[in-house]
PDB file of N, CA and C in Angstrom:
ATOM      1  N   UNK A   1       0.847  -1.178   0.000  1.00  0.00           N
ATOM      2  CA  UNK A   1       0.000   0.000   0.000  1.00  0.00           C
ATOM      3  C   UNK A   1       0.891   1.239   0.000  1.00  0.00           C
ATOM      4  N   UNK A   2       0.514   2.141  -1.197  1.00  0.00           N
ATOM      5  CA  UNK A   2       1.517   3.117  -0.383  1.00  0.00           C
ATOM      6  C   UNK A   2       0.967   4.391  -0.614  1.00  0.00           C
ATOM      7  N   UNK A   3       1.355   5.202   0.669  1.00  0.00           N
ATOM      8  CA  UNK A   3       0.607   6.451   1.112  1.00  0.00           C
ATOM      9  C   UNK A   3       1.449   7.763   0.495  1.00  0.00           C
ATOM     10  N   UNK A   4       0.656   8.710   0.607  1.00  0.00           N
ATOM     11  CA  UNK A   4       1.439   9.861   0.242  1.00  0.00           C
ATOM     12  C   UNK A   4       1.847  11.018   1.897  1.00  0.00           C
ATOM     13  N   UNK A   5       3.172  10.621   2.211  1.00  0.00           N
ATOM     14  CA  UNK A   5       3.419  11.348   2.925  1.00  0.00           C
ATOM     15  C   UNK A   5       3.462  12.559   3.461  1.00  0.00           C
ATOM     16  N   UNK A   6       3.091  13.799   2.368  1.00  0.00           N
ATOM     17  CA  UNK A   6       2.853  15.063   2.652  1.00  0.00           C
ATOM     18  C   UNK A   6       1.581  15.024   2.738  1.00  0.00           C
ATOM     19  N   UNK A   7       0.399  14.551   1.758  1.00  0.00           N
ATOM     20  CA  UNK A   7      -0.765  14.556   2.400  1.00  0.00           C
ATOM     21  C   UNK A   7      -1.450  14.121   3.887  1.00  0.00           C
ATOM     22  N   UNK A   8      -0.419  12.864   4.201  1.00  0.00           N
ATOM     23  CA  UNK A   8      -1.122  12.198   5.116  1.00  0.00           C
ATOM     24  C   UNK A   8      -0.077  13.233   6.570  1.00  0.00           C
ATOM     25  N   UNK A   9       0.526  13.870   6.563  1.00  0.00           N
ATOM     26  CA  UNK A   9       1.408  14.996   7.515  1.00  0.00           C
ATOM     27  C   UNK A   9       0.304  16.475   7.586  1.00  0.00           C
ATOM     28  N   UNK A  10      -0.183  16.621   6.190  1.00  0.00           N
ATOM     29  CA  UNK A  10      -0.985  17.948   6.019  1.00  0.00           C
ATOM     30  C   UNK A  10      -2.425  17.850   6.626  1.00  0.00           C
ATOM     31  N   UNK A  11      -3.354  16.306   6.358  1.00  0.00           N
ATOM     32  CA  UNK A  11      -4.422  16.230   7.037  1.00  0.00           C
ATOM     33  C   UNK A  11      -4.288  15.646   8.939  1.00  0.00           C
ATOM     34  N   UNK A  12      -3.136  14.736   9.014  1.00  0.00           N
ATOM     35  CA  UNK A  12      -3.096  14.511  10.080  1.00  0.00           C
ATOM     36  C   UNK A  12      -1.604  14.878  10.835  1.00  0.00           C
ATOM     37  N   UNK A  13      -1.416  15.969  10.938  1.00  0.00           N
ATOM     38  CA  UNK A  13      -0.135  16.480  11.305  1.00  0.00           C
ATOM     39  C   UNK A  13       0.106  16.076  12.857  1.00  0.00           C
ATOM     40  N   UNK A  14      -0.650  15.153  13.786  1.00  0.00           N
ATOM     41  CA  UNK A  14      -0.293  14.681  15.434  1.00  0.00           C
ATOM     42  C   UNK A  14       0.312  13.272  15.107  1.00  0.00           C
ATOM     43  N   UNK A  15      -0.143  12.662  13.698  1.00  0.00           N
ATOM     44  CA  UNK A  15      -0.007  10.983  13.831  1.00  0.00           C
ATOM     45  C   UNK A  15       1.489  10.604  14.027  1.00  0.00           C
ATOM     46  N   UNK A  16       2.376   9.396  14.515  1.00  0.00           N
ATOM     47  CA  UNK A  16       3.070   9.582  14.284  1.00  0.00           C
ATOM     48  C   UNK A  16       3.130   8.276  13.506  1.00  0.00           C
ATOM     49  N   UNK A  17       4.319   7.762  12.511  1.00  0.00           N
ATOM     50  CA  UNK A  17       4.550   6.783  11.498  1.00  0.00           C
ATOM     51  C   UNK A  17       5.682   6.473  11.450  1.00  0.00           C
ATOM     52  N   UNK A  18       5.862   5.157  10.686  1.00  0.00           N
ATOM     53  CA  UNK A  18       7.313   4.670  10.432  1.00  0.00           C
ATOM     54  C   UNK A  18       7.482   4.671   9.276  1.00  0.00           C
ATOM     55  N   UNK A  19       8.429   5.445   8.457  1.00  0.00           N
ATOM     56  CA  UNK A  19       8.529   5.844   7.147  1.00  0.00           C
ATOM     57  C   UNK A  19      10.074   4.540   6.740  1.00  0.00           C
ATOM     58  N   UNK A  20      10.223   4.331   5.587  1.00  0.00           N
ATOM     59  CA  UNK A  20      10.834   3.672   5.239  1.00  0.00           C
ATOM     60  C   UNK A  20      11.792   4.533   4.291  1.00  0.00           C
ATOM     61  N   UNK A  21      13.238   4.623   4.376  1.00  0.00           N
ATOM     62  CA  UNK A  21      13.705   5.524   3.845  1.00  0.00           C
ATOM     63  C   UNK A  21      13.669   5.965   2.018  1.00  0.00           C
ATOM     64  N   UNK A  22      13.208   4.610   1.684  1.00  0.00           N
ATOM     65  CA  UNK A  22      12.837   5.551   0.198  1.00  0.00           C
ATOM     66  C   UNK A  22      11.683   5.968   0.447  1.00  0.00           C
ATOM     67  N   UNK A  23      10.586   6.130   0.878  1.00  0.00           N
ATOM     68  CA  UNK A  23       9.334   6.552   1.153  1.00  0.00           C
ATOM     69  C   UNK A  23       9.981   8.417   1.388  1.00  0.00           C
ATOM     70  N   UNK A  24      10.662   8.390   2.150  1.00  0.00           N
ATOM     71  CA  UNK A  24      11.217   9.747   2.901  1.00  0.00           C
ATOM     72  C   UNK A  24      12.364  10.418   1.878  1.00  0.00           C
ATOM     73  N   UNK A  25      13.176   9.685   1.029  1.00  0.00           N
ATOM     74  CA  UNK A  25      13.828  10.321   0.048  1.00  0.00           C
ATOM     75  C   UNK A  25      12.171  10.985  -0.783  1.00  0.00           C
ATOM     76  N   UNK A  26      11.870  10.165  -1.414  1.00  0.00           N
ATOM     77  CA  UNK A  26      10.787  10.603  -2.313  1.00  0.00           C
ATOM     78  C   UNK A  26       9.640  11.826  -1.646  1.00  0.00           C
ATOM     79  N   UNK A  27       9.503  12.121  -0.589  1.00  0.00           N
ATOM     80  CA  UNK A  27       8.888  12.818  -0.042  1.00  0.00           C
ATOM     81  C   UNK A  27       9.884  14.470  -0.234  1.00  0.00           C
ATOM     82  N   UNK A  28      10.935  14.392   0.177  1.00  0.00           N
ATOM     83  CA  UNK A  28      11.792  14.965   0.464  1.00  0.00           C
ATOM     84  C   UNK A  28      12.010  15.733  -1.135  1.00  0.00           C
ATOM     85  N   UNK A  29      12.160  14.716  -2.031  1.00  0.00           N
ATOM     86  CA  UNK A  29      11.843  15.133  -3.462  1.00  0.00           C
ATOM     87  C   UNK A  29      10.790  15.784  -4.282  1.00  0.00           C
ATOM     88  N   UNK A  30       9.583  15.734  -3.159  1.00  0.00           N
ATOM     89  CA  UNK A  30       8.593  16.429  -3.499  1.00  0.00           C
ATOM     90  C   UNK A  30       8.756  17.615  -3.164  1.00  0.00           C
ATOM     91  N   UNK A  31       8.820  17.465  -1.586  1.00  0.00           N
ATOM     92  CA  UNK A  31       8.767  18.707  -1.670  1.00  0.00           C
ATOM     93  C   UNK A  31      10.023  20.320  -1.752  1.00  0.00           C
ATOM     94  N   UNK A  32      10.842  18.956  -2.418  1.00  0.00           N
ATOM     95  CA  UNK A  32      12.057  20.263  -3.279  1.00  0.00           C
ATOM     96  C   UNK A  32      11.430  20.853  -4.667  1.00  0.00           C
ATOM     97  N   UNK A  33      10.878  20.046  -5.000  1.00  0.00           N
ATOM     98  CA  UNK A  33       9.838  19.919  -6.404  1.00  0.00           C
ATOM     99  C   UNK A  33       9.353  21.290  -6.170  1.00  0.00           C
ATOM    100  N   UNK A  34       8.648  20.827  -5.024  1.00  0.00           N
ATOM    101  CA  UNK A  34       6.702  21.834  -4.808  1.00  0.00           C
ATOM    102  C   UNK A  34       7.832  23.269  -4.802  1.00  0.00           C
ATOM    103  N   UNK A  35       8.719  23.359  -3.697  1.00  0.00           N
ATOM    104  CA  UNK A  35       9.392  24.639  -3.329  1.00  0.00           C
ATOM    105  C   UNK A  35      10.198  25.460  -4.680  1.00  0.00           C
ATOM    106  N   UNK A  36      10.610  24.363  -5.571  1.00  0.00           N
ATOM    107  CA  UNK A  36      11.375  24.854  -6.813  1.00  0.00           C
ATOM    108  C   UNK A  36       9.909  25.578  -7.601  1.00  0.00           C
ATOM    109  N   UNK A  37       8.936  25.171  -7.959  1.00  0.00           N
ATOM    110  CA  UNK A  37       7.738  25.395  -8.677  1.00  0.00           C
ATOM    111  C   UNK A  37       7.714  26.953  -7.778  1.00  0.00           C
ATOM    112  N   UNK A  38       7.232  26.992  -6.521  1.00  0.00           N
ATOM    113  CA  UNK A  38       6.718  27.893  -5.920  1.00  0.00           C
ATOM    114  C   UNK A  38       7.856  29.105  -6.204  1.00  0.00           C
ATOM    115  N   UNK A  39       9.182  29.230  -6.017  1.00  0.00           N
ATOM    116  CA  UNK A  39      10.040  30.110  -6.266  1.00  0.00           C
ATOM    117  C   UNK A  39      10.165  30.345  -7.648  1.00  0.00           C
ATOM    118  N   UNK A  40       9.768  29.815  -8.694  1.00  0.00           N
ATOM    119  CA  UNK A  40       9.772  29.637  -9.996  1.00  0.00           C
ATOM    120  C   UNK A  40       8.700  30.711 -10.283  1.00  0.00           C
ATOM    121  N   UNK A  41       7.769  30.306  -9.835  1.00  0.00           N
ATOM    122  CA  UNK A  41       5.981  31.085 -10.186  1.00  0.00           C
ATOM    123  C   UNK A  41       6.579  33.120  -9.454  1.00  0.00           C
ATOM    124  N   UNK A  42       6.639  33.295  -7.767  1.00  0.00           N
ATOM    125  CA  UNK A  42       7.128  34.644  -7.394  1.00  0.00           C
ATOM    126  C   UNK A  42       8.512  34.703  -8.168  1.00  0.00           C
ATOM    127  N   UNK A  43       8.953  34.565  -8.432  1.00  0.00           N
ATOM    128  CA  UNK A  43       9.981  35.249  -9.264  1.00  0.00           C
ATOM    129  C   UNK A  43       9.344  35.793 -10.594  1.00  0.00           C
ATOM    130  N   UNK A  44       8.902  34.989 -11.117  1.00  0.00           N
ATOM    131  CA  UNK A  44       8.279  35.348 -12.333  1.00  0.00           C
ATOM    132  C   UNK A  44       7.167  36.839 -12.236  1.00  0.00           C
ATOM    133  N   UNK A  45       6.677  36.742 -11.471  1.00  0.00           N
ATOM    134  CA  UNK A  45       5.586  37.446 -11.021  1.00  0.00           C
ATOM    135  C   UNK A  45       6.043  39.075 -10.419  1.00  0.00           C
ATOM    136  N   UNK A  46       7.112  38.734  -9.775  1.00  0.00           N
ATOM    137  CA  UNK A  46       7.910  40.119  -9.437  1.00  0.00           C
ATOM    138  C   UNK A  46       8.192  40.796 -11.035  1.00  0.00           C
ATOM    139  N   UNK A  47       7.925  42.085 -10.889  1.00  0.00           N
ATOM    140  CA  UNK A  47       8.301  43.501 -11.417  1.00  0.00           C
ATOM    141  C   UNK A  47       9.498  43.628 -11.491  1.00  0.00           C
ATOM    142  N   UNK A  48      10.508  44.081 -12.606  1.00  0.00           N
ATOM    143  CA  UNK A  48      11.815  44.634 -12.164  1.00  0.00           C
ATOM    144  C   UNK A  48      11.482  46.035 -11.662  1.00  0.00           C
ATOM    145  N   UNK A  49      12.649  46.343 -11.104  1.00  0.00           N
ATOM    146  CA  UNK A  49      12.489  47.801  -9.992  1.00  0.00           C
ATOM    147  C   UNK A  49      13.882  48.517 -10.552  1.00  0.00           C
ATOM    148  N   UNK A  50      13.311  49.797 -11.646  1.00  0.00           N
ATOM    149  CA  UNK A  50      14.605  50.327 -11.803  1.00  0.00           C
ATOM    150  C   UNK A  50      14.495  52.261 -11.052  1.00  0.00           C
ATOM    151  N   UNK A  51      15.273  52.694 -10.999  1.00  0.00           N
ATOM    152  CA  UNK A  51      15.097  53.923 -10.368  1.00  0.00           C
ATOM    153  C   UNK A  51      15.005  54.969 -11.269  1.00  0.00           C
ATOM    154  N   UNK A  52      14.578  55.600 -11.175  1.00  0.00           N
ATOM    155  CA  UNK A  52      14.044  56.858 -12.151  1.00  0.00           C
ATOM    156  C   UNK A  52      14.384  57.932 -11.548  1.00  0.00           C
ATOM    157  N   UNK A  53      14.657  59.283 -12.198  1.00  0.00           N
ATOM    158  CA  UNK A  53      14.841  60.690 -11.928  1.00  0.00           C
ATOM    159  C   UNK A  53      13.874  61.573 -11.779  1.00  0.00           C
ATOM    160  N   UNK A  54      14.159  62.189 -10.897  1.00  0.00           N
ATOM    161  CA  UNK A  54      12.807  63.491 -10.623  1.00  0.00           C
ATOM    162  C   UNK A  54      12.252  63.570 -11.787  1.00  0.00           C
ATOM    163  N   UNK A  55      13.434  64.026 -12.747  1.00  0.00           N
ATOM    164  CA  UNK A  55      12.919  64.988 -14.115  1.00  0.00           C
ATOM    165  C   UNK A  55      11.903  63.924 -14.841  1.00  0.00           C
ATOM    166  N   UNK A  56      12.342  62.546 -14.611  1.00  0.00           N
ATOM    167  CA  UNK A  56      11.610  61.250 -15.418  1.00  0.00           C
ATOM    168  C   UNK A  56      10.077  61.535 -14.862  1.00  0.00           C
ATOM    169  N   UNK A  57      10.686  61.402 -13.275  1.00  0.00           N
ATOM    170  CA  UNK A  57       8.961  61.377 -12.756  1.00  0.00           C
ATOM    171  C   UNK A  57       8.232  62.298 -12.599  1.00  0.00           C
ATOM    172  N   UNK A  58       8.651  63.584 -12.963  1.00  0.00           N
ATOM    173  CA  UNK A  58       7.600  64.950 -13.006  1.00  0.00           C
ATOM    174  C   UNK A  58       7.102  64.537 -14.342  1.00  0.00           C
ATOM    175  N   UNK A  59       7.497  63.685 -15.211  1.00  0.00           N
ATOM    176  CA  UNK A  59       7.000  63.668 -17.033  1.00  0.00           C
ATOM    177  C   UNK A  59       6.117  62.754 -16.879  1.00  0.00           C
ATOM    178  N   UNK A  60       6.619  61.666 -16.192  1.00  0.00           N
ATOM    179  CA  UNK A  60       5.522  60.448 -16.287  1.00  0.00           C
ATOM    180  C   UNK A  60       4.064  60.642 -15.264  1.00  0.00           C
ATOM    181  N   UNK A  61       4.424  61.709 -14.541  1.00  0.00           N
ATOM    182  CA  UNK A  61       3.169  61.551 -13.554  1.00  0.00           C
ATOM    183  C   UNK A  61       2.664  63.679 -14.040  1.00  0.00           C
ATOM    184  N   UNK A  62       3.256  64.063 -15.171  1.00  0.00           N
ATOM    185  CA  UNK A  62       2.662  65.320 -14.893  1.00  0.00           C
ATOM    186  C   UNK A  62       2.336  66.201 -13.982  1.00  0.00           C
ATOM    187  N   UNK A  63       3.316  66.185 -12.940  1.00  0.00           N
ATOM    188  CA  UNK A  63       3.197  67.200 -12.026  1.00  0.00           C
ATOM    189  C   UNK A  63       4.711  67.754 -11.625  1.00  0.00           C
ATOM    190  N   UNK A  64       5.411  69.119 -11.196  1.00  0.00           N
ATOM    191  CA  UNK A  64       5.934  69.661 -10.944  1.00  0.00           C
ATOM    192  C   UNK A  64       6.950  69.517  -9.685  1.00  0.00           C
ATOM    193  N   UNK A  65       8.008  69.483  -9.516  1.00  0.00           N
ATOM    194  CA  UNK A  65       9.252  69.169  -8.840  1.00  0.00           C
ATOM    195  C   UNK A  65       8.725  69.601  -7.796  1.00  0.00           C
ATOM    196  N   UNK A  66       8.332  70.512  -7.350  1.00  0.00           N
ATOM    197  CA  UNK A  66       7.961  71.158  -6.071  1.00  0.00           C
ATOM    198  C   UNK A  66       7.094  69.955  -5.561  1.00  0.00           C
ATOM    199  N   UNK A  67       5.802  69.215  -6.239  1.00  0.00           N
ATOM    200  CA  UNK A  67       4.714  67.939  -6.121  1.00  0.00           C
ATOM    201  C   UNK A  67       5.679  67.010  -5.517  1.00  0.00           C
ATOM    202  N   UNK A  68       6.717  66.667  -5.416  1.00  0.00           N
ATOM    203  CA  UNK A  68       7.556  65.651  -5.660  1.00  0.00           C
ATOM    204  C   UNK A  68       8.105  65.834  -4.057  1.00  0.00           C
ATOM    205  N   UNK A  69       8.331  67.010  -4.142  1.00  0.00           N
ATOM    206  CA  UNK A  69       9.104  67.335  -2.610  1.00  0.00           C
ATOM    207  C   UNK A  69       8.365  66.966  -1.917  1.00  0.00           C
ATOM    208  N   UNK A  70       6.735  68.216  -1.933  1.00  0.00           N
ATOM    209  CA  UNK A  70       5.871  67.879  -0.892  1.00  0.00           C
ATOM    210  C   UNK A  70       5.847  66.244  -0.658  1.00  0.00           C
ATOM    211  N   UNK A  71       5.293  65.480  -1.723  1.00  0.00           N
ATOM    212  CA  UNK A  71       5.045  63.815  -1.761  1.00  0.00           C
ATOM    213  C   UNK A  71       5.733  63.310  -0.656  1.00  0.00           C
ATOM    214  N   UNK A  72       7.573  63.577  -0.815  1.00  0.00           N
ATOM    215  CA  UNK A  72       8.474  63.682  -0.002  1.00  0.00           C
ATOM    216  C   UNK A  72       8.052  63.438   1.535  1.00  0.00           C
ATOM    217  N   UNK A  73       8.339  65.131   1.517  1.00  0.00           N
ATOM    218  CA  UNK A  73       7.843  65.073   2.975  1.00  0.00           C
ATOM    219  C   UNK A  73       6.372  64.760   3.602  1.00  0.00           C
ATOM    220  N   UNK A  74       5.201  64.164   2.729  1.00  0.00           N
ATOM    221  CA  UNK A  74       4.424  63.814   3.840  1.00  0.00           C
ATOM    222  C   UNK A  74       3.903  62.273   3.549  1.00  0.00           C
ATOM    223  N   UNK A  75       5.879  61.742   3.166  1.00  0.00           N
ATOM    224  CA  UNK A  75       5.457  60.335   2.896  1.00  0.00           C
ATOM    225  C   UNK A  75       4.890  59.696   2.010  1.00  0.00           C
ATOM    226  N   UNK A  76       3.956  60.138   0.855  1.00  0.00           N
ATOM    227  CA  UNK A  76       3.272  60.074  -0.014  1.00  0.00           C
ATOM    228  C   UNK A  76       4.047  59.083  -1.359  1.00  0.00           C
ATOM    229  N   UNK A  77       4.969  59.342  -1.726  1.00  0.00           N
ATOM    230  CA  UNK A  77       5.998  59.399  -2.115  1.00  0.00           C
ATOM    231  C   UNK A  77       7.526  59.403  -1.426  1.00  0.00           C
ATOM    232  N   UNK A  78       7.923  58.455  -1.075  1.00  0.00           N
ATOM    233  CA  UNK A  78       9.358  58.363  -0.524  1.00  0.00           C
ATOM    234  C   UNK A  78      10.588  57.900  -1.849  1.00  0.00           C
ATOM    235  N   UNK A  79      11.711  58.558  -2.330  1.00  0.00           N
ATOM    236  CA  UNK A  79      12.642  58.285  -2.753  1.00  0.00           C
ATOM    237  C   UNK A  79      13.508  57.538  -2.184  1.00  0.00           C
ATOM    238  N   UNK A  80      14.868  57.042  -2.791  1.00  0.00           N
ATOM    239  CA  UNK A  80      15.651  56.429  -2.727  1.00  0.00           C
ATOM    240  C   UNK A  80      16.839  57.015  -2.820  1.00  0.00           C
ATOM    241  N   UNK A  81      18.227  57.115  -1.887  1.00  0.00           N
ATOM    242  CA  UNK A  81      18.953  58.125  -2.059  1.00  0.00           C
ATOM    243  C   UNK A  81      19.819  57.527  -2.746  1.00  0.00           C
ATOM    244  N   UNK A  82      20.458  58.131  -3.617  1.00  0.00           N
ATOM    245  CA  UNK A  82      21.312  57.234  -4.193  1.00  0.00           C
ATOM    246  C   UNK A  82      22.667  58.072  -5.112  1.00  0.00           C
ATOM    247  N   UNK A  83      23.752  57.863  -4.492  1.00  0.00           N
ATOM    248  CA  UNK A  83      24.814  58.846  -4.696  1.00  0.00           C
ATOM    249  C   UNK A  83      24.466  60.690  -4.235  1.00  0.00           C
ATOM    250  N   UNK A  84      23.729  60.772  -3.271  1.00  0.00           N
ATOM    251  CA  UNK A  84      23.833  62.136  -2.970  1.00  0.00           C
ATOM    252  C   UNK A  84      22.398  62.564  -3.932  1.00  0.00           C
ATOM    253  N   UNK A  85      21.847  62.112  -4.747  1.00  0.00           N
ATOM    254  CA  UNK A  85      20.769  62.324  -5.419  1.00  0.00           C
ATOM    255  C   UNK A  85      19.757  61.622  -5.064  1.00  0.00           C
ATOM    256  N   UNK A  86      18.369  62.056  -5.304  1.00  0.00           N
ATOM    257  CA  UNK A  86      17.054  60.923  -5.102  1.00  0.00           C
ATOM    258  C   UNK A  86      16.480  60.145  -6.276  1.00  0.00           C
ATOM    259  N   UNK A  87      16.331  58.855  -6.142  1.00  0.00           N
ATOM    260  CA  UNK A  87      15.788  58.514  -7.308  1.00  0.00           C
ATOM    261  C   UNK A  87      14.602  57.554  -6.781  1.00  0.00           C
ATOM    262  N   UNK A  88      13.331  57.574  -7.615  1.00  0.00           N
ATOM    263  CA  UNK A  88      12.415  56.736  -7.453  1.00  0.00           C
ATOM    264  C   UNK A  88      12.015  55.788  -7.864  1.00  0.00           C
ATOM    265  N   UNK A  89      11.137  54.764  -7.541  1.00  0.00           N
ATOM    266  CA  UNK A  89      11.183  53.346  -7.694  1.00  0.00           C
ATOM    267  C   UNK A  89       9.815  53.358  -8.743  1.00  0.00           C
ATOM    268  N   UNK A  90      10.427  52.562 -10.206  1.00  0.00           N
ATOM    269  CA  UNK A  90       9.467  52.088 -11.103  1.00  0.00           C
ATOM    270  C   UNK A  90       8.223  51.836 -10.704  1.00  0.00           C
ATOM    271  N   UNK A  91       8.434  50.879  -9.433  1.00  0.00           N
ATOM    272  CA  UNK A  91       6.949  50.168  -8.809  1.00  0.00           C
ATOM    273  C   UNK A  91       6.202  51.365  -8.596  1.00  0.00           C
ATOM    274  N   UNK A  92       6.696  52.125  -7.760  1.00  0.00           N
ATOM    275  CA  UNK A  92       6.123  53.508  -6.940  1.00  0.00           C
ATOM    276  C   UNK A  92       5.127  54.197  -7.643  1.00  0.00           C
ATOM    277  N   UNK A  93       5.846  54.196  -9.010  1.00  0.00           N
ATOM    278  CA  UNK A  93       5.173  54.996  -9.953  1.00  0.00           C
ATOM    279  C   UNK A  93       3.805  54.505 -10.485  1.00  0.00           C
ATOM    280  N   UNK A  94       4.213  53.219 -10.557  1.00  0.00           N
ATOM    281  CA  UNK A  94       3.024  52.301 -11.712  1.00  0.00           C
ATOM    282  C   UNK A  94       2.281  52.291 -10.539  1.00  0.00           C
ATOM    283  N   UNK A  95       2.455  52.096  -9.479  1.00  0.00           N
ATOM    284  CA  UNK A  95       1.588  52.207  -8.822  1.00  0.00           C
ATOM    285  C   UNK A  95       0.419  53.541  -8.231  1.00  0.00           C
ATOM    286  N   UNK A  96       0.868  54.880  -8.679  1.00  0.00           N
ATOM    287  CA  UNK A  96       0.491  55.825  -8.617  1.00  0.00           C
ATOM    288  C   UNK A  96      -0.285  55.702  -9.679  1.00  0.00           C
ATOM    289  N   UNK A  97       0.131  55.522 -10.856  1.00  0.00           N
ATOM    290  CA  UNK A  97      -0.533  55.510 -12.301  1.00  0.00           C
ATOM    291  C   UNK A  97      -1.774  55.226 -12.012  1.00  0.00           C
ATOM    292  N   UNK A  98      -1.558  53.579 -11.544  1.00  0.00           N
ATOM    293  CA  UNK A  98      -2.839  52.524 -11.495  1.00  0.00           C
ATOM    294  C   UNK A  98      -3.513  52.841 -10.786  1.00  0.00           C
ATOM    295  N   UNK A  99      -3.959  53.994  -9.806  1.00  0.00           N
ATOM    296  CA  UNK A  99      -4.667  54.562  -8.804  1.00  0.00           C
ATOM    297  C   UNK A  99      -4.657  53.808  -7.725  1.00  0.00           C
TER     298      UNK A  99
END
């Protein structure tokens, strides 16, 4: 007979059992499997994140350097410092876009 060890751990996670070591390699193989799939899928799914310039983001969002400061300071908008300059995050933006 043979059982599936992550299921029978996921519905009855108190039982305890005697696994036979290929039973437990193969388990073990699953769930490198399941974890490779799962890091496979969020990676994919992540956005690249590149940084942009004031001047970029007063164009792409139509509003004025001064807009940018305020944003600034009341959090709205937080930059990224980067060499003594600020630059902002792709996401930040698209996400402003997208309301």
């Amino acid at each position: 007979m043979e059982v599936n060890i992550l299921e029978l751990a996921k519905n009855c996670p108190g039982v305890a059992i005697t696994v036979r070591a290929e039973d437990l390699i193969n388990a073990n193989a699953m769930l490198i499997a399941e974890t490779r799939r799962a890091m496979e899928s969020e990676a994919n799914t992540k956005k690249e994140v590149t940084l942009l310039t004031c001047e970029e983001v007063t164009q792409r969002l139509n509003v004025a350097p001064s807009t940018l400061w305020r944003w600034k300071k009341k959090g709205y908008l937080t930059p990224v410092e980067f060499g003594g300059q600020f630059r902002y995050r792709s996401t930040d933006i698209e996400r402003l876009l997208e309301g």
